[in-house]
C-alpha atoms as a PDB file:
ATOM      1  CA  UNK A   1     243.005  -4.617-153.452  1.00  0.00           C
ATOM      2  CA  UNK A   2     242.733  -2.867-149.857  1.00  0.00           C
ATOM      3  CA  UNK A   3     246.771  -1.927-150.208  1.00  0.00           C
ATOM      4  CA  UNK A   4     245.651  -0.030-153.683  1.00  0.00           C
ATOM      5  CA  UNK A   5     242.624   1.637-152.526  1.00  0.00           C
ATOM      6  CA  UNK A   6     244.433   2.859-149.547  1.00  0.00           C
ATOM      7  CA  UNK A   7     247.248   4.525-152.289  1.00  0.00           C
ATOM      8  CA  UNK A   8     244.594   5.763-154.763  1.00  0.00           C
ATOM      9  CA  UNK A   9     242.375   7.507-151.599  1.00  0.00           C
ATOM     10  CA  UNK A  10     245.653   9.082-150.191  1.00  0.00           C
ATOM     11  CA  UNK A  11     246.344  10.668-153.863  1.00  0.00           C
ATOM     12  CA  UNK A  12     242.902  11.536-154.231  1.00  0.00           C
ATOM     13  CA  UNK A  13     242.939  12.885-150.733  1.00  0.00           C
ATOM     14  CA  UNK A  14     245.436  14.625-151.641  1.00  0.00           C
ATOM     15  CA  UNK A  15     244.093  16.591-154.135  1.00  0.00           C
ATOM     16  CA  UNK A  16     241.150  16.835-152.736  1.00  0.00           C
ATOM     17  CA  UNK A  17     242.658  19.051-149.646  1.00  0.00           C
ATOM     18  CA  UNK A  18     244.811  21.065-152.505  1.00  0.00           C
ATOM     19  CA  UNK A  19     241.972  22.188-154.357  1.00  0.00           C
ATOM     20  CA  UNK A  20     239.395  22.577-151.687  1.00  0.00           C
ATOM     21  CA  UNK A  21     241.439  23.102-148.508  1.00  0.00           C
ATOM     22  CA  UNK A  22     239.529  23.100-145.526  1.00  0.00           C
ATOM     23  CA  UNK A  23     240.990  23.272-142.052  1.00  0.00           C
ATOM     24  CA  UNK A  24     239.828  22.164-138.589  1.00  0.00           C
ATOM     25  CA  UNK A  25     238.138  18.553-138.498  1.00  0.00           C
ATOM     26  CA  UNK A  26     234.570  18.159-139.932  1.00  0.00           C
ATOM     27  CA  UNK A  27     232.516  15.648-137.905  1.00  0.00           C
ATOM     28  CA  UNK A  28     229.991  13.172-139.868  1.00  0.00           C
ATOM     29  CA  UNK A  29     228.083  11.356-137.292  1.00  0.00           C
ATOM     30  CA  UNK A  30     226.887   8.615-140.536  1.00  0.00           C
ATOM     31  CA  UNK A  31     230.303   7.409-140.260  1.00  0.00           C
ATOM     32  CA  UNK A  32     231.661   4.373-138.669  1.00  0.00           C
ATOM     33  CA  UNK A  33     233.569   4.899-135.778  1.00  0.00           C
ATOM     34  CA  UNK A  34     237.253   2.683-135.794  1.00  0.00           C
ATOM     35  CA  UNK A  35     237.027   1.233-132.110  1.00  0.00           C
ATOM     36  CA  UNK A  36     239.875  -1.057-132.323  1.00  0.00           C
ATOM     37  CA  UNK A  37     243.700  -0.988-131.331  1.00  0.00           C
ATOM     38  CA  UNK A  38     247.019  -2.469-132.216  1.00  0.00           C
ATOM     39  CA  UNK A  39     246.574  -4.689-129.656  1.00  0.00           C
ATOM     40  CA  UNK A  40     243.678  -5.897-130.293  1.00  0.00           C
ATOM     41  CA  UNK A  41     244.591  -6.510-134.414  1.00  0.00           C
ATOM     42  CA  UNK A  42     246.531  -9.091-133.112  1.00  0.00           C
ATOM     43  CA  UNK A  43     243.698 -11.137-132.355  1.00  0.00           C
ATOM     44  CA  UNK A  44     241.198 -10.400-135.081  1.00  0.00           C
ATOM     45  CA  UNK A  45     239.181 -13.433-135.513  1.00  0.00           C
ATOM     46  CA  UNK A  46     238.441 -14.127-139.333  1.00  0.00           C
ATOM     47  CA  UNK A  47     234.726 -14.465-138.806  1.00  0.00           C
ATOM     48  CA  UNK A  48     234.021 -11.402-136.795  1.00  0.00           C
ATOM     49  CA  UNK A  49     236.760  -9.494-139.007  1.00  0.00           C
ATOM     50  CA  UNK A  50     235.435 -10.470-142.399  1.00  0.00           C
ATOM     51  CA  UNK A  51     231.365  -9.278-141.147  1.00  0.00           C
ATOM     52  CA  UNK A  52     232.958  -5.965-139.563  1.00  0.00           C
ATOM     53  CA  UNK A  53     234.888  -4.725-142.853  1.00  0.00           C
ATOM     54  CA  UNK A  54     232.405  -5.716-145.053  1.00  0.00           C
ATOM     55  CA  UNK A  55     229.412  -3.940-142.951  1.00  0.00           C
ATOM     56  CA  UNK A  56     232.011  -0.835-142.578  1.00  0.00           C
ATOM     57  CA  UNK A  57     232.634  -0.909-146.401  1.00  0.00           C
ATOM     58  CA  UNK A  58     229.259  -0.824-147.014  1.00  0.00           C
ATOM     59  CA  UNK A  59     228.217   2.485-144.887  1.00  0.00           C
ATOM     60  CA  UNK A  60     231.731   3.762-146.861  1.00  0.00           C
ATOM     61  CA  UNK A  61     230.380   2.698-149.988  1.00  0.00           C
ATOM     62  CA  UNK A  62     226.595   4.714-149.348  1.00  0.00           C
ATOM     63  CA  UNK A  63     228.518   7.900-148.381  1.00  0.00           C
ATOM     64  CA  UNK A  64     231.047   7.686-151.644  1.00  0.00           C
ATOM     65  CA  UNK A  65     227.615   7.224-153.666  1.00  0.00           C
ATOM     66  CA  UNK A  66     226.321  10.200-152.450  1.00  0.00           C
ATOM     67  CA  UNK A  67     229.757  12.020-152.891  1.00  0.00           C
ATOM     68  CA  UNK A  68     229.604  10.422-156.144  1.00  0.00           C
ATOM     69  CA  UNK A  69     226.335  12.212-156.908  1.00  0.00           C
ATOM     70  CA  UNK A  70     227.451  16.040-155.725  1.00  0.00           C
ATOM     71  CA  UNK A  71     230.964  15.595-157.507  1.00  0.00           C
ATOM     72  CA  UNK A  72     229.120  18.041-160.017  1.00  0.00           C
ATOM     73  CA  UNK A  73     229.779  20.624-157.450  1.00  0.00           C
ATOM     74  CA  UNK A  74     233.579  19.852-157.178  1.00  0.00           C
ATOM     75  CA  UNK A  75     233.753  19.242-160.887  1.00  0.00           C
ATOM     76  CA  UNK A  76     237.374  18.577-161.225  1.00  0.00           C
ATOM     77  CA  UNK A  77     237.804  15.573-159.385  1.00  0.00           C
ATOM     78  CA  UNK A  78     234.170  13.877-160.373  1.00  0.00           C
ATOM     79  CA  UNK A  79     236.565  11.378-162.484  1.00  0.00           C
ATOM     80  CA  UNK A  80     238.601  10.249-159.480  1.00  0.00           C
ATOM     81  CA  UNK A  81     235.240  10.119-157.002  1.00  0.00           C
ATOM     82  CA  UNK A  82     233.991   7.528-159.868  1.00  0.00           C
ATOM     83  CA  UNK A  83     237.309   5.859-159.345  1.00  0.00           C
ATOM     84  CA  UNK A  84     237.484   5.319-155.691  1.00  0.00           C
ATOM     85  CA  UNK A  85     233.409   4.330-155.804  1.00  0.00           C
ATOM     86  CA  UNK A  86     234.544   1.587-158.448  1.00  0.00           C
ATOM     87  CA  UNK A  87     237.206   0.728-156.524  1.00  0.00           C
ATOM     88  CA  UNK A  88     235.483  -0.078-153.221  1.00  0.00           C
ATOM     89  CA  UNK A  89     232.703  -1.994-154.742  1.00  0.00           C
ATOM     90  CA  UNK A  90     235.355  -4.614-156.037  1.00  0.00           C
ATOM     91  CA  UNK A  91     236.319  -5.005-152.761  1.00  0.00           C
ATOM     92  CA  UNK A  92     233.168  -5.243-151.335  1.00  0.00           C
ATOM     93  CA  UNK A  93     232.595  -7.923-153.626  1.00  0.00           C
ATOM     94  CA  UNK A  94     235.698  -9.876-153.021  1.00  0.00           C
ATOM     95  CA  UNK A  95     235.159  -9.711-149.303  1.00  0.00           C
ATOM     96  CA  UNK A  96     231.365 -11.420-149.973  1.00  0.00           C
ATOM     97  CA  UNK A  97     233.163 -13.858-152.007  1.00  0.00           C
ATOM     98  CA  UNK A  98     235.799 -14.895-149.881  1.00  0.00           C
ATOM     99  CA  UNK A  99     232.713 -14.601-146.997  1.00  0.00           C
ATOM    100  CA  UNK A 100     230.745 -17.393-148.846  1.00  0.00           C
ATOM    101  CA  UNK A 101     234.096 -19.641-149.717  1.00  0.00           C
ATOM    102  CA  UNK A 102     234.374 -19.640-145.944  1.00  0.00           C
ATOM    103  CA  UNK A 103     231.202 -20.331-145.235  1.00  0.00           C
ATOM    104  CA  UNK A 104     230.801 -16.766-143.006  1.00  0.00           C
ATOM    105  CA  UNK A 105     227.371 -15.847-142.560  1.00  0.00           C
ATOM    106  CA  UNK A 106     226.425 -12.080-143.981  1.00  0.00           C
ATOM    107  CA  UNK A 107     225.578 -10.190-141.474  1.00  0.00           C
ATOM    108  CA  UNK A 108     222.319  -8.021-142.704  1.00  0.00           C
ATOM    109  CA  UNK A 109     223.548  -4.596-144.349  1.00  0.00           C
ATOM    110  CA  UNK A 110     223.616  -1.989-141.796  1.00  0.00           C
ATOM    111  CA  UNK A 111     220.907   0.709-141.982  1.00  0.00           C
ATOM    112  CA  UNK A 112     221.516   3.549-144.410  1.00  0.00           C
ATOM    113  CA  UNK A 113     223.342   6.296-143.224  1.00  0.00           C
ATOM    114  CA  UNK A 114     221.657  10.003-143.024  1.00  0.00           C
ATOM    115  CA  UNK A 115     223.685  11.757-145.365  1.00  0.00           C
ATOM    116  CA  UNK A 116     223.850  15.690-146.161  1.00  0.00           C
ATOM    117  CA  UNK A 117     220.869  16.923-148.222  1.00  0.00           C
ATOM    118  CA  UNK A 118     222.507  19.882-148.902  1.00  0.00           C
ATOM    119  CA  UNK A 119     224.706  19.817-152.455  1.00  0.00           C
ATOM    120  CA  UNK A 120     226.048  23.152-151.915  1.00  0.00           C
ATOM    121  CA  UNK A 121     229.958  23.362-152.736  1.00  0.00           C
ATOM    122  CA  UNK A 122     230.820  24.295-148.928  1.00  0.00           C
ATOM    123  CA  UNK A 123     228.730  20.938-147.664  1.00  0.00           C
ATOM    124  CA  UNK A 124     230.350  18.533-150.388  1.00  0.00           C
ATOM    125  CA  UNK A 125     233.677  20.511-149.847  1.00  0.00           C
ATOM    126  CA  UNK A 126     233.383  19.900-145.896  1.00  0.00           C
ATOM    127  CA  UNK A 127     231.241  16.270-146.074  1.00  0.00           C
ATOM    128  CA  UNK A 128     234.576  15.370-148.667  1.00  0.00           C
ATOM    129  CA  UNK A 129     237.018  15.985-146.037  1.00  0.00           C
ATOM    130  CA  UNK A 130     235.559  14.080-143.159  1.00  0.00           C
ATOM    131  CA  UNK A 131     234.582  11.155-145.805  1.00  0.00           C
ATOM    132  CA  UNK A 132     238.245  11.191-146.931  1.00  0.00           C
ATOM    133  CA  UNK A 133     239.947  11.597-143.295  1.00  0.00           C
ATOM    134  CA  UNK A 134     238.133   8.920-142.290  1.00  0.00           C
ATOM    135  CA  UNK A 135     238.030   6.123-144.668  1.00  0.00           C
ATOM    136  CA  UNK A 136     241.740   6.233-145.248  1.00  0.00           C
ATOM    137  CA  UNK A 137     241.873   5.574-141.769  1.00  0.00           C
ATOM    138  CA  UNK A 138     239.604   2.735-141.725  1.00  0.00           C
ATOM    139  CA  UNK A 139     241.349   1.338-145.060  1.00  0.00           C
ATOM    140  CA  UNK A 140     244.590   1.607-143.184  1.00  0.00           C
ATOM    141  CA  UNK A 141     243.525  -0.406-140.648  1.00  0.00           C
ATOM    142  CA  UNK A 142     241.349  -2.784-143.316  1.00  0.00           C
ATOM    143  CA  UNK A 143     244.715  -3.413-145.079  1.00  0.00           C
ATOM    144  CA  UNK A 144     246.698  -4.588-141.606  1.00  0.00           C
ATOM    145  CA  UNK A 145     243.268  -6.786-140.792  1.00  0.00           C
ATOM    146  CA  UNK A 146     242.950  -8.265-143.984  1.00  0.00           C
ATOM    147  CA  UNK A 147     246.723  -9.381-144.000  1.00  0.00           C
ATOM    148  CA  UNK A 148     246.544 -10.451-140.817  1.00  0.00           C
ATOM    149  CA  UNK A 149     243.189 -12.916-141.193  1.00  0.00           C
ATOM    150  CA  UNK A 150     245.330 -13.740-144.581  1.00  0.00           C
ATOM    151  CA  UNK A 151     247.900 -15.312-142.500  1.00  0.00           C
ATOM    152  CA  UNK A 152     245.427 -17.174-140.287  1.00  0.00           C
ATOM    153  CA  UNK A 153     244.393 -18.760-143.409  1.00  0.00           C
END
């Protein structure tokens, strides 16, 4: 599921930056920050792993709802923003799942993020960019974790 929400974000991405190109790098402090490395992906335990994506994928989740919600503004891709939120709540699901068949305690959601209040095209155009930039990083690395714990298994 991670390997085809990674594809679908990179086409949406995609699309995103061709219809609403932005340059320079948009900071949004609401997101989470990737702290780990290569090395350290190596050792992922399956515990810690499984309560880090799915508290990650959460805060992802809140900031695709709210890009969800001011996909008015960017009416062309509102279809695909629908797509990708869909998309990431089956995974968030199947992550609680395989969480509870392994007996992994659920770590309390993390606090809501501050999004933008501001629905103006600029702020969704700009808020879209560092949303996208970032979460296909973090999927990227979700992917490798996930078939790493898999392995473990």
């Amino acid at each position: 599921m991670a390997k085809h929400l990674l594809s679908d974000t990179k086409h949406l991405y995609t699309n995103f930056k061709a219809k609403f190109p932005y340059e320079g790098d948009h900071k949004l402090e609401s997101l989470p920050v990737l702290t780990i490395n290569a090395m350290e992906l190596s050792s992922i335990q399956i515990p810690a792993g499984l309560t880090k994506l799915s508290s990650e994928l959460f805060i992802y989740q809140k900031h695709f709802d709210w890009l969800k919600k001011a996909a008015h503004v960017v009416r062309p891709l509102d279809h695909e923003f629908t797509s990708i939120h869909n998309r990431i709540d089956k995974l968030v699901k199947k992550i609680d799942s395989l969480m509870t068949r392994l007996n992994i305690a659920r770590a309390s959601d993390p606090p809501l993020p501050q999004l933008p209040s501001a629905t103006t095209q600029w702020a969704v155009v700009q808020t879209g960019h560092a949303i996208f930039h970032h979460f296909h990083l973090f999927l990227d690395y979700a992917t490798r974790a996930l078939v790493l714990m898999k392995n473990k298994l």
